[in-house]
Each structure stands twice: as C-alpha cells, then as structure tokens.
C-alpha atoms as a PDB file:
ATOM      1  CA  UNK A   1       0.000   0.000   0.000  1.00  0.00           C
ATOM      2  CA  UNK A   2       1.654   3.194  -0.839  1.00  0.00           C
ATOM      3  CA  UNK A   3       1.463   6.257   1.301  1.00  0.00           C
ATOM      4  CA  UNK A   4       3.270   9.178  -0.593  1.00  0.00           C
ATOM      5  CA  UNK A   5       3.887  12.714   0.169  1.00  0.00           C
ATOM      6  CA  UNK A   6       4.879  15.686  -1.964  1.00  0.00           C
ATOM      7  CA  UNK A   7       7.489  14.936  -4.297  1.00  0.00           C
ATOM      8  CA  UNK A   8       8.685  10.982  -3.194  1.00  0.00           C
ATOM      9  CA  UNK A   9       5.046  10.435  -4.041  1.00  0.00           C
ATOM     10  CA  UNK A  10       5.245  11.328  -7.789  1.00  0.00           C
ATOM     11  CA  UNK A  11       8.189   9.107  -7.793  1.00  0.00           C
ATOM     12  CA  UNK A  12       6.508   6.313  -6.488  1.00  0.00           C
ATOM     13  CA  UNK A  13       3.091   6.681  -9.262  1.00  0.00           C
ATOM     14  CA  UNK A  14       6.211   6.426 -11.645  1.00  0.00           C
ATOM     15  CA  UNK A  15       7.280   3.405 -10.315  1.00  0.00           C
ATOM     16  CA  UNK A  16       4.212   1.957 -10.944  1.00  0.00           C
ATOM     17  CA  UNK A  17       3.751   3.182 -14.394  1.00  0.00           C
ATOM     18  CA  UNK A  18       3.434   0.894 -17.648  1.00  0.00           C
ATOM     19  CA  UNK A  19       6.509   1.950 -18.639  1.00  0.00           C
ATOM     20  CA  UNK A  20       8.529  -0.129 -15.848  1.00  0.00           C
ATOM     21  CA  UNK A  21       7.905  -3.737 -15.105  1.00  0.00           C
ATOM     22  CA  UNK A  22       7.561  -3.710 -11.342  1.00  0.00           C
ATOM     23  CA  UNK A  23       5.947  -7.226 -11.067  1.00  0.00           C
ATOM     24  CA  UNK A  24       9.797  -8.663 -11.579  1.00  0.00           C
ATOM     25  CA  UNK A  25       9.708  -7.720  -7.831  1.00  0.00           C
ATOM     26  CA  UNK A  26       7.015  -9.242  -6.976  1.00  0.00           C
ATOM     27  CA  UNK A  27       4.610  -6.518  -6.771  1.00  0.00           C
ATOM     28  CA  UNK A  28       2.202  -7.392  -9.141  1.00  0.00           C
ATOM     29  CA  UNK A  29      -0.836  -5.865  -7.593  1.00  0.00           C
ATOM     30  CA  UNK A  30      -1.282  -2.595  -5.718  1.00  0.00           C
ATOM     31  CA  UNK A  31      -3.669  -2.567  -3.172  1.00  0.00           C
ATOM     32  CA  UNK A  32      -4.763   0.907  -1.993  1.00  0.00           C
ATOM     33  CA  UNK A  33      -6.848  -0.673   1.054  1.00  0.00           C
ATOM     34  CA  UNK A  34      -4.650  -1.340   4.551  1.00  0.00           C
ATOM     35  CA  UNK A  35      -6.871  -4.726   5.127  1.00  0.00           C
ATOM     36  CA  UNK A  36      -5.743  -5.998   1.763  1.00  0.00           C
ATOM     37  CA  UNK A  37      -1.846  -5.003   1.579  1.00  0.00           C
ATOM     38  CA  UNK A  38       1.148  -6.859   3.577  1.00  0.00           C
ATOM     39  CA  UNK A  39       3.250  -3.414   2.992  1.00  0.00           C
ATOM     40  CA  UNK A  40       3.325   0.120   3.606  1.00  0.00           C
ATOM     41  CA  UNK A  41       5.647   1.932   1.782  1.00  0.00           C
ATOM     42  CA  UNK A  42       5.762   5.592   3.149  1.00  0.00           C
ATOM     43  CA  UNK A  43       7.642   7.669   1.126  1.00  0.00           C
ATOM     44  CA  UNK A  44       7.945  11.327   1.828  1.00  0.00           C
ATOM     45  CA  UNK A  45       8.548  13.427   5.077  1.00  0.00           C
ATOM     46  CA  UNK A  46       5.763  12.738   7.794  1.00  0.00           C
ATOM     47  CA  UNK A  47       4.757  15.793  10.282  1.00  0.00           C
ATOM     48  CA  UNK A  48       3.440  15.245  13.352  1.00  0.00           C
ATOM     49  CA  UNK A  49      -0.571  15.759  11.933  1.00  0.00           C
ATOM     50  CA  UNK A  50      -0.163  13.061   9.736  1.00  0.00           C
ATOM     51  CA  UNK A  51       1.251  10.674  12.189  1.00  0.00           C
ATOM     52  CA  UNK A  52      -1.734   9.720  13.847  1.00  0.00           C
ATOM     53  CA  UNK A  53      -3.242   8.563  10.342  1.00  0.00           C
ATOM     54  CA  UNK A  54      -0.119   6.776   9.323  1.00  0.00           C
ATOM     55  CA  UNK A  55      -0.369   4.621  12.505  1.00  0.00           C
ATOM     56  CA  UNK A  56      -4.288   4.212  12.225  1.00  0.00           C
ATOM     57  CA  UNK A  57      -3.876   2.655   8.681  1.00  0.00           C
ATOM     58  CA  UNK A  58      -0.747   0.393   9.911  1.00  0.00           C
ATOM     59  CA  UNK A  59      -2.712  -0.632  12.389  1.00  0.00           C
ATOM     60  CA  UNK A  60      -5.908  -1.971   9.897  1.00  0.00           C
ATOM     61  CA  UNK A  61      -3.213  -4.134   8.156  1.00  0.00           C
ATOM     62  CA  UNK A  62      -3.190  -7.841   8.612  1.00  0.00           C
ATOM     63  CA  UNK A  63      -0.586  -9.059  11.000  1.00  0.00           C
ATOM     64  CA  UNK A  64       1.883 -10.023  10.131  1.00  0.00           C
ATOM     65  CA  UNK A  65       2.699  -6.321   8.842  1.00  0.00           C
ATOM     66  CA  UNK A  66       5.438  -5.229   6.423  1.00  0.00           C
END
C-alpha cells in the first residue's frame, strides 16, 4: 500500500507506471486498502498531523505487517 507525500510520491506513481515492469519484484498488484496489503511503503517526510493517520492505517493491516 503506498502512502506518498509531496514529491517521493510522484516518484513512487512512476514506479508503478506501464513503462517499468515492477511485477519482476514481486509486486504485481497494488492494493490501496490497509486490510488488503502486507506493505506500507511511506515515502515522503511525515509531520506530526499526519502521524496519527499513518499509525491508524498500519494498524488496519493484517498481522503479520510489512
């Protein structure tokens, strides 16, 4: 599940674009819920608001958690 911020999170979207074959590395399908996914990539600075949400949606992931 990818949590990006600012500009690490346009990099990421061009990770995942059709131009790159990211399911070499196993990552085949993106899943944008938190009960669904088995990783959390956070890229980007996190301030102290967005904190609390980070840990809310780590905390909805199945154990056990990337």
């Amino acid at each position: 599940m990818p949590f990006g911020t600012a500009c690490c999170g346009i990099e990421f979207m061009a990770v995942l674009a059709a131009r790159t074959d990211i399911s070499r590395f196993g990552a085949e399908a993106i899943r944008f819920s938190p009960r669904q996914s088995d990783l959390l990539i956070v890229a980007g600075r996190i301030s102290i608001k967005m904190m609390p949400v980070l840990i809310r949606i780590y905390e909805q992931m199945p154990d056990p958690n990337g």
